[in-house]
C-alpha atoms as a PDB file:
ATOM      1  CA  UNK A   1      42.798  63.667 124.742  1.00  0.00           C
ATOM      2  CA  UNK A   2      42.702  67.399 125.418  1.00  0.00           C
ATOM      3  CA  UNK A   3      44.949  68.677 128.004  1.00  0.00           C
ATOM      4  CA  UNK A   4      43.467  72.261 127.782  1.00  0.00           C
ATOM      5  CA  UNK A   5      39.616  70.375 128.123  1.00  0.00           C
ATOM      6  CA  UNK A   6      41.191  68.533 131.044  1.00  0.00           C
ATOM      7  CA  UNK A   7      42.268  71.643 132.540  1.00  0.00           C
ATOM      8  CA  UNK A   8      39.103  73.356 131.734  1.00  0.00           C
ATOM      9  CA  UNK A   9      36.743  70.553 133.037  1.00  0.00           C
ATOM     10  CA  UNK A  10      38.973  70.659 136.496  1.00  0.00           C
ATOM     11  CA  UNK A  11      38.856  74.045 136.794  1.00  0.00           C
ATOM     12  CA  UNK A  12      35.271  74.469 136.514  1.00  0.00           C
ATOM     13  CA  UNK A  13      34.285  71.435 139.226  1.00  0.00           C
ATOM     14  CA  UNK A  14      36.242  71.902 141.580  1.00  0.00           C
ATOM     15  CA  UNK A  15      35.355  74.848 142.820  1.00  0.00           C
ATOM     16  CA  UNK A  16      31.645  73.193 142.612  1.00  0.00           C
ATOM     17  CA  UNK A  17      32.256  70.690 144.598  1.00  0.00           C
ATOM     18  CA  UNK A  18      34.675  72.049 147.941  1.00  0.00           C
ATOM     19  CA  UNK A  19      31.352  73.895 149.663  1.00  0.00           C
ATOM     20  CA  UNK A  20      29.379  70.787 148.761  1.00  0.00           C
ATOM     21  CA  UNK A  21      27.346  68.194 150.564  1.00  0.00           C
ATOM     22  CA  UNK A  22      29.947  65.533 149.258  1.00  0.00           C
ATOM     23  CA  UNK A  23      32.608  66.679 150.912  1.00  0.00           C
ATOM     24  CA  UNK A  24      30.855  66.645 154.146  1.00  0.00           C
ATOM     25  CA  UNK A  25      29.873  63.357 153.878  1.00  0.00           C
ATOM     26  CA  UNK A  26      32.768  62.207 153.029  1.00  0.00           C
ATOM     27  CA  UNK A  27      34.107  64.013 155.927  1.00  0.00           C
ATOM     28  CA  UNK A  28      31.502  62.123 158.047  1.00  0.00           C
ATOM     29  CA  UNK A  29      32.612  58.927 156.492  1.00  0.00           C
ATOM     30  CA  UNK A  30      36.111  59.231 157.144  1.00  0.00           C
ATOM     31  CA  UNK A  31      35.713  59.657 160.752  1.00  0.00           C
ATOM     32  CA  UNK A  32      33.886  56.509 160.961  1.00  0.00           C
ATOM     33  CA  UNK A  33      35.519  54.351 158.923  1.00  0.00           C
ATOM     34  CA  UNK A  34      39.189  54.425 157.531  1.00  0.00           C
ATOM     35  CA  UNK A  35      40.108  56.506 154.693  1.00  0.00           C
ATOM     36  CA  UNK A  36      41.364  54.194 152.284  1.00  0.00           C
ATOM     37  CA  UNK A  37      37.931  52.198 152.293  1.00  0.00           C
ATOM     38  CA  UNK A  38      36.114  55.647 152.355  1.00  0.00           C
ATOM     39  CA  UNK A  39      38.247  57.009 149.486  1.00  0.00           C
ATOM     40  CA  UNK A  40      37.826  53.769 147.224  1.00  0.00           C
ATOM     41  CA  UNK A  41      34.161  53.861 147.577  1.00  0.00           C
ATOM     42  CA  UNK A  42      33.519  57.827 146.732  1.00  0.00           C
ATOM     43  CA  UNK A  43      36.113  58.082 144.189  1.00  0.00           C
ATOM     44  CA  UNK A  44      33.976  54.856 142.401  1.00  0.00           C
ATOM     45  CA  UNK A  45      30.965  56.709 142.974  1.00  0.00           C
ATOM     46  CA  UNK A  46      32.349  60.096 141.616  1.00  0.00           C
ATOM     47  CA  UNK A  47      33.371  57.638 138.697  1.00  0.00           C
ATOM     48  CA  UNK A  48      30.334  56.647 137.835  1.00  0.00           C
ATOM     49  CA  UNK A  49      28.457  60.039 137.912  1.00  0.00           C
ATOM     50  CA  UNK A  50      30.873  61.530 135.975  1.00  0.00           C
ATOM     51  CA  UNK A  51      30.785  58.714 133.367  1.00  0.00           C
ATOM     52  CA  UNK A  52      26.778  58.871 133.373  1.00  0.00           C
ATOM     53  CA  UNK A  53      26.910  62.881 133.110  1.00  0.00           C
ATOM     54  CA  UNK A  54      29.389  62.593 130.217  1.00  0.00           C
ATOM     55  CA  UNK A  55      27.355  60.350 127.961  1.00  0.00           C
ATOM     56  CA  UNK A  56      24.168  62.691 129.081  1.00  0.00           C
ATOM     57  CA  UNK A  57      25.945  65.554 127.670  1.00  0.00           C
ATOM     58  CA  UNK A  58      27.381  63.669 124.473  1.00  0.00           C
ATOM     59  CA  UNK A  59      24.538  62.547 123.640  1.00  0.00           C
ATOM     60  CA  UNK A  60      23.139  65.995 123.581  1.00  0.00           C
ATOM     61  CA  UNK A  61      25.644  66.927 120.988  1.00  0.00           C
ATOM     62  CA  UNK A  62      24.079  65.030 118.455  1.00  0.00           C
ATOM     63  CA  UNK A  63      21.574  67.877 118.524  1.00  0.00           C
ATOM     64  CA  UNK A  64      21.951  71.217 116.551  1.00  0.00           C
ATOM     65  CA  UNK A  65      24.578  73.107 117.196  1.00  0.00           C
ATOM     66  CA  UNK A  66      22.475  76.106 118.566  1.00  0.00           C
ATOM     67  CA  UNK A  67      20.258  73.935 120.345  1.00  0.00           C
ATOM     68  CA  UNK A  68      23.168  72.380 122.286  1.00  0.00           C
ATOM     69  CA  UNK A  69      24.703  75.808 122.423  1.00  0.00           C
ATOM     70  CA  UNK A  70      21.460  77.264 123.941  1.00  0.00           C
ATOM     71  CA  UNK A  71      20.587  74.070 126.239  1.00  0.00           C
ATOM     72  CA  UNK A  72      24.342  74.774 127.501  1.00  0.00           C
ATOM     73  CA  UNK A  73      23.695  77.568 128.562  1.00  0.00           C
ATOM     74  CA  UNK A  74      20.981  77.168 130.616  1.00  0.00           C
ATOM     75  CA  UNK A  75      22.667  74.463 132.446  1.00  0.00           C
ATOM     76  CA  UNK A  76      25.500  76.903 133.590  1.00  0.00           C
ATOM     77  CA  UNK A  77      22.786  80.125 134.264  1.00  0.00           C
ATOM     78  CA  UNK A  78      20.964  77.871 136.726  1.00  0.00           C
ATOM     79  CA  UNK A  79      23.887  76.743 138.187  1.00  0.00           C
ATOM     80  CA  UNK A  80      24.909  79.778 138.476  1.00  0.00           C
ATOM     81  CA  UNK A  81      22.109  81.378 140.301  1.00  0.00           C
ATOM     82  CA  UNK A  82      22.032  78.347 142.393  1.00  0.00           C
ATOM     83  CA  UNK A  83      25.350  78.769 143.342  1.00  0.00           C
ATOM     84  CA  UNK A  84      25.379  82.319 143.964  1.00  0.00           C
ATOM     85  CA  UNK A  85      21.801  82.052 145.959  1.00  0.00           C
ATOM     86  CA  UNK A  86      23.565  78.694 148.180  1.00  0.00           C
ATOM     87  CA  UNK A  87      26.155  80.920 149.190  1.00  0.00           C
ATOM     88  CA  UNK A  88      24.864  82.259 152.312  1.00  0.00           C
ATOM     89  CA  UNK A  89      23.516  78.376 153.535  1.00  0.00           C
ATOM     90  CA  UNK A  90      25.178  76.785 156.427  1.00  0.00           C
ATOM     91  CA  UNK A  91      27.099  73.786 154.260  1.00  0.00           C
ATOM     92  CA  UNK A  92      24.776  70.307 154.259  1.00  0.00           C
ATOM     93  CA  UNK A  93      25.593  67.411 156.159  1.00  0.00           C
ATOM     94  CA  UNK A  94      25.797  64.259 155.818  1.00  0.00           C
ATOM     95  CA  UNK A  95      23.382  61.080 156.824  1.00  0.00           C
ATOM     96  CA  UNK A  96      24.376  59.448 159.968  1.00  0.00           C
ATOM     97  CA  UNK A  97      25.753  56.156 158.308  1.00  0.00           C
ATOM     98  CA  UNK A  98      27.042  54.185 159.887  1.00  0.00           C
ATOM     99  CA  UNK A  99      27.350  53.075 163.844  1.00  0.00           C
ATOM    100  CA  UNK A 100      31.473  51.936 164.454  1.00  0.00           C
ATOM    101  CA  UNK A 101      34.608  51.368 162.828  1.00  0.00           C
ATOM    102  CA  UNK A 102      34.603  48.209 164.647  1.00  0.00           C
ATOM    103  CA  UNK A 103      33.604  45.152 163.031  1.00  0.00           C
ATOM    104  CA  UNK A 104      33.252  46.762 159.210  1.00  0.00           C
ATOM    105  CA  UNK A 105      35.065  44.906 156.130  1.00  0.00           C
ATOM    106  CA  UNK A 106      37.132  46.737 153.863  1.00  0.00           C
ATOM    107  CA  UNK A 107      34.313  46.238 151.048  1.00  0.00           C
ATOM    108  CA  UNK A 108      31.179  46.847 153.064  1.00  0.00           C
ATOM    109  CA  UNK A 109      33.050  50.501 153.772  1.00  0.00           C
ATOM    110  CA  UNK A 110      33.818  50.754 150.417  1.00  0.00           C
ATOM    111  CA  UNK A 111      30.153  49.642 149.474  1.00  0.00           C
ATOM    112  CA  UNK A 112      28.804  52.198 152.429  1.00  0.00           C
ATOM    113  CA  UNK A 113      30.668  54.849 150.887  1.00  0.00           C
ATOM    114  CA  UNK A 114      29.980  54.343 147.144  1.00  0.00           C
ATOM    115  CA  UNK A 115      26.498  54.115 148.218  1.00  0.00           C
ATOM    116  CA  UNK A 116      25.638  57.434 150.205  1.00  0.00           C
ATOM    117  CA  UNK A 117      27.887  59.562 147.675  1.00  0.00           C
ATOM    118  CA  UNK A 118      26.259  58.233 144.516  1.00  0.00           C
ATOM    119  CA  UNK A 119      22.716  58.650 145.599  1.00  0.00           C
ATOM    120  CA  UNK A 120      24.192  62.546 147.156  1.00  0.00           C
ATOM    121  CA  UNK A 121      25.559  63.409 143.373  1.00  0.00           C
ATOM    122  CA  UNK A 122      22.494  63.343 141.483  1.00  0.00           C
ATOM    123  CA  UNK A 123      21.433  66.307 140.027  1.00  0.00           C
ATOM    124  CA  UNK A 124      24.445  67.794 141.636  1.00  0.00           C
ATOM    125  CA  UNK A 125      26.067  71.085 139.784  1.00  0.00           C
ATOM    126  CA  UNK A 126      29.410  69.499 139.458  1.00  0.00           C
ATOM    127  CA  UNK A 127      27.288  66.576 137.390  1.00  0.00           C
ATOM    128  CA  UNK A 128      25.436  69.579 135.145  1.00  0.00           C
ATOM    129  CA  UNK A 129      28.543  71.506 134.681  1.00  0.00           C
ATOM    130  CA  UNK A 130      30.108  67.960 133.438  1.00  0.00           C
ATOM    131  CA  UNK A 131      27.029  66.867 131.328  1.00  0.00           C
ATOM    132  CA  UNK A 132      27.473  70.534 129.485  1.00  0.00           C
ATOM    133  CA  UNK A 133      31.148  70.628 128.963  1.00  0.00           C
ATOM    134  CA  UNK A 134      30.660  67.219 127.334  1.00  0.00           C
ATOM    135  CA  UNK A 135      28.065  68.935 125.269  1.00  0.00           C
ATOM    136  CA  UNK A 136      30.029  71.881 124.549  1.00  0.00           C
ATOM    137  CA  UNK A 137      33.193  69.604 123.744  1.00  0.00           C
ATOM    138  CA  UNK A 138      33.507  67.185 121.524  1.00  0.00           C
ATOM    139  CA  UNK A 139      36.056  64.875 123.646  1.00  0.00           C
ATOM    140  CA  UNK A 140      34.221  63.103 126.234  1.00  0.00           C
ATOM    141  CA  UNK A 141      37.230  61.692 127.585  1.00  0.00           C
ATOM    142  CA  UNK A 142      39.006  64.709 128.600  1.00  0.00           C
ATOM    143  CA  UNK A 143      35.968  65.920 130.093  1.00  0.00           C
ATOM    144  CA  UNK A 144      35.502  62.612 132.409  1.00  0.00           C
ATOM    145  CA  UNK A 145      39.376  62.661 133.408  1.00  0.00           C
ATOM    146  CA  UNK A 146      39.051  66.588 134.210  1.00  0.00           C
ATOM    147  CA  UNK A 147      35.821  66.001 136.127  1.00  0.00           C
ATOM    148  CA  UNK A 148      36.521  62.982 137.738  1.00  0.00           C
ATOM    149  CA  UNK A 149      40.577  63.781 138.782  1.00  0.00           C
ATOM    150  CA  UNK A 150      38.257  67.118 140.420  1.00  0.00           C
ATOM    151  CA  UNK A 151      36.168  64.852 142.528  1.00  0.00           C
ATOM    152  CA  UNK A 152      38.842  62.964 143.401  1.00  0.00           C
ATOM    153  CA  UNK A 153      40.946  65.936 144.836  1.00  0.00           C
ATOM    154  CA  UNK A 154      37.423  67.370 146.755  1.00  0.00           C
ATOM    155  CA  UNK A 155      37.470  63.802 148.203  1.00  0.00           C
ATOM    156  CA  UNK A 156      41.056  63.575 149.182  1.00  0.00           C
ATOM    157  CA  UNK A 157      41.464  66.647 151.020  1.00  0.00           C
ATOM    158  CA  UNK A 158      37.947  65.631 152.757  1.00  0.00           C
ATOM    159  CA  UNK A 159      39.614  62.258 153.399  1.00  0.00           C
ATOM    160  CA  UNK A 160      43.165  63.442 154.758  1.00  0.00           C
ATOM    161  CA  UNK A 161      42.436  66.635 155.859  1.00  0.00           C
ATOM    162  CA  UNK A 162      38.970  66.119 157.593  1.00  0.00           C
ATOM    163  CA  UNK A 163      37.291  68.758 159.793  1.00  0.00           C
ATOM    164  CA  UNK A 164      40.049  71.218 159.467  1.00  0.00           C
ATOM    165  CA  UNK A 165      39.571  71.727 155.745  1.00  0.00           C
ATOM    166  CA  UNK A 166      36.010  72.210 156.372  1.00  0.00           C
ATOM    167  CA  UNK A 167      36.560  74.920 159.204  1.00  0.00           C
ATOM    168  CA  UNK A 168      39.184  77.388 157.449  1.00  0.00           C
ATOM    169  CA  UNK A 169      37.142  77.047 154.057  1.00  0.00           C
ATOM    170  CA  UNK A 170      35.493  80.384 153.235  1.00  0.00           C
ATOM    171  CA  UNK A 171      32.421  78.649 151.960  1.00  0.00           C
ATOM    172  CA  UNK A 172      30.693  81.695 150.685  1.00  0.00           C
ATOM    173  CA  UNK A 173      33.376  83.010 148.533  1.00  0.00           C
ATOM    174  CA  UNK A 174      33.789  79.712 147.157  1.00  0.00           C
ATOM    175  CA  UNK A 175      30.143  79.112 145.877  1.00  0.00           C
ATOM    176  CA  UNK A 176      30.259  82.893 144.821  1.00  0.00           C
ATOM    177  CA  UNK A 177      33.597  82.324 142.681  1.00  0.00           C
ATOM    178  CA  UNK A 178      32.096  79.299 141.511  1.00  0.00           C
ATOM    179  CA  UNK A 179      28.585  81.057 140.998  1.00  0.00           C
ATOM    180  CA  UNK A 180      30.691  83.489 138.488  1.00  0.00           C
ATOM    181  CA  UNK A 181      33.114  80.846 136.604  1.00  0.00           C
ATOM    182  CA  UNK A 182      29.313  79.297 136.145  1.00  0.00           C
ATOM    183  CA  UNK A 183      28.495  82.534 134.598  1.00  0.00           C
ATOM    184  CA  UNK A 184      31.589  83.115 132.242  1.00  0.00           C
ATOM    185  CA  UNK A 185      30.528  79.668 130.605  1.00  0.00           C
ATOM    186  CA  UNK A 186      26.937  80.702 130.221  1.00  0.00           C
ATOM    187  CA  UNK A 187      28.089  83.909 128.648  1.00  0.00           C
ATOM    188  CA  UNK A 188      30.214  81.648 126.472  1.00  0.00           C
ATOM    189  CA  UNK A 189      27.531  79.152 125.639  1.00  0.00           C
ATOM    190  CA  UNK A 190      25.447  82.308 124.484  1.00  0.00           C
ATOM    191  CA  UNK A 191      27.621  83.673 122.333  1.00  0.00           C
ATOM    192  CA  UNK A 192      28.225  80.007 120.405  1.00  0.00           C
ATOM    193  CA  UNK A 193      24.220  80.332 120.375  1.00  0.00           C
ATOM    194  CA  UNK A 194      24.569  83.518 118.547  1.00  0.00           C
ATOM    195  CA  UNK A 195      26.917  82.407 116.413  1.00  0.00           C
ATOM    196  CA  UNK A 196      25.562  79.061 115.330  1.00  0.00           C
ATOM    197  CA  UNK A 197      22.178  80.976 114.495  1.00  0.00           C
ATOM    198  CA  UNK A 198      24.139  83.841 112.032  1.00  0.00           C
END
C-alpha cells in the first residue's frame, strides 16, 4: 500500500464530494434518524461504490497504456467541466425518506441509509475520479482506502456537524477548486498519453 496514492486519492475526492448531493442526504438522514445508524449505513454504501469503481478502473488497466492514459483523461475533463459548470447550482437535496425516528430499528436505519446513498453515488464524480485513479495506478488498494476514508470524512462532518456545515460551506469555490484539481489530473493523464504514444 501507497501512502502517497492514499493521500492522492483523498485529496482528489474530497473536495468532490463536500458540495455534493450525498452530503445533503446524509444531512437529511441524520436529522431523522440517529447518527450512528445513519453513519453505518452510508459509510457501507460509500464502501461499496468505491470498491465497484476501483475494479471498473483496474480493469481498465489491462488496456494499453495510452488508451488508459487517454480514457483517463477524459474522465477527469468531464468532471471537470461538470464541476466547474455545477458551481453556480443551489446544492441538491435529498429524498424525503423517511417519516420518524420513532419506532425505526438500528438495521432498518442502517438499511434506509445504505439504500438512498448507494442508489445517489452512481455515476457520481467522486466514483469517476476513483475508477480513473485506479486506472492511472496500479494499487487498487490504496486507491479504495484513499477514496473511501474521503467519503467517510464528507459523511462524518454531515453526520456530526449537520446543517451548520452545510450553511458556512462556500459551495461554489469548492466545486470550482475541485473543478481545477479535476483539471491538473487531466493535464496529467494527457501528458502520460503523449508519452506512452512517443
Amino acid at each position: 500500500m501507497s501512502l502517497a496514492v492514499v493521500l492522492t486519492a483523498f485529496v482528489l475526492v474530497l473536495p468532490v464530494e463536500l458540495p455534493d448531493k450525498t452530503l445533503f442526504a446524509s444531512l437529511v438522514l441524520a436529522t431523522r434518524f440517529p447518527a450512528l445508524s445513519v453513519f453505518v449505513g452510508v459509510g457501507a454504501a460509500f464502501g461499496l461504490q468505491v470498491a465497484i469503481a476501483v475494479t471498473a478502473g483496474s480493469l481498465l488497466s489491462l488496456l494499453p497504456d495510452a488508451l488508459v492514459s487517454a480514457v483517463v483523461a477524459v474522465l477527469f475533463l468531464v468532471g471537470a467541466v461538470l464541476l466547474w459548470r455545477s458551481a453556480d447550482e443551489a446544492p441538491e437535496d435529498a429524498d424525503d425518506v423517511a417519516e420518524d425516528r420513532e419506532g425505526r430499528s438500528f438495521l432498518r436505519v442502517v438499511a434506509i441509509s445504505f439504500g438512498v446513498l448507494f442508489a445517489a453515488e452512481w455515476g457520481d464524480l467522486s466514483q469517476l475520479a476513483t475508477a480513473g485513479l485506479a486506472a492511472r495506478y496500479d494499487d487498487p488498494f490504496s486507491v479504495f482506502a484513499g477514496a473511501w476514508a474521503a467519503l467517510l470524512v464528507v459523511s462524518g462532518l454531515a453526520v456530526l456537524l449537520g446543517r451548520k456545515l452545510a450553511d458556512r460551506l462556500p459551495l461554489a469555490f469548492i466545486r470550482r477548486a475541485a473543478a481545477l484539481l479535476f483539471l491538473v489530473f487531466a493535464v496529467f493523464a494527457v501528458v502520460e498519453t503523449v508519452r506512452a504514444l512517443t
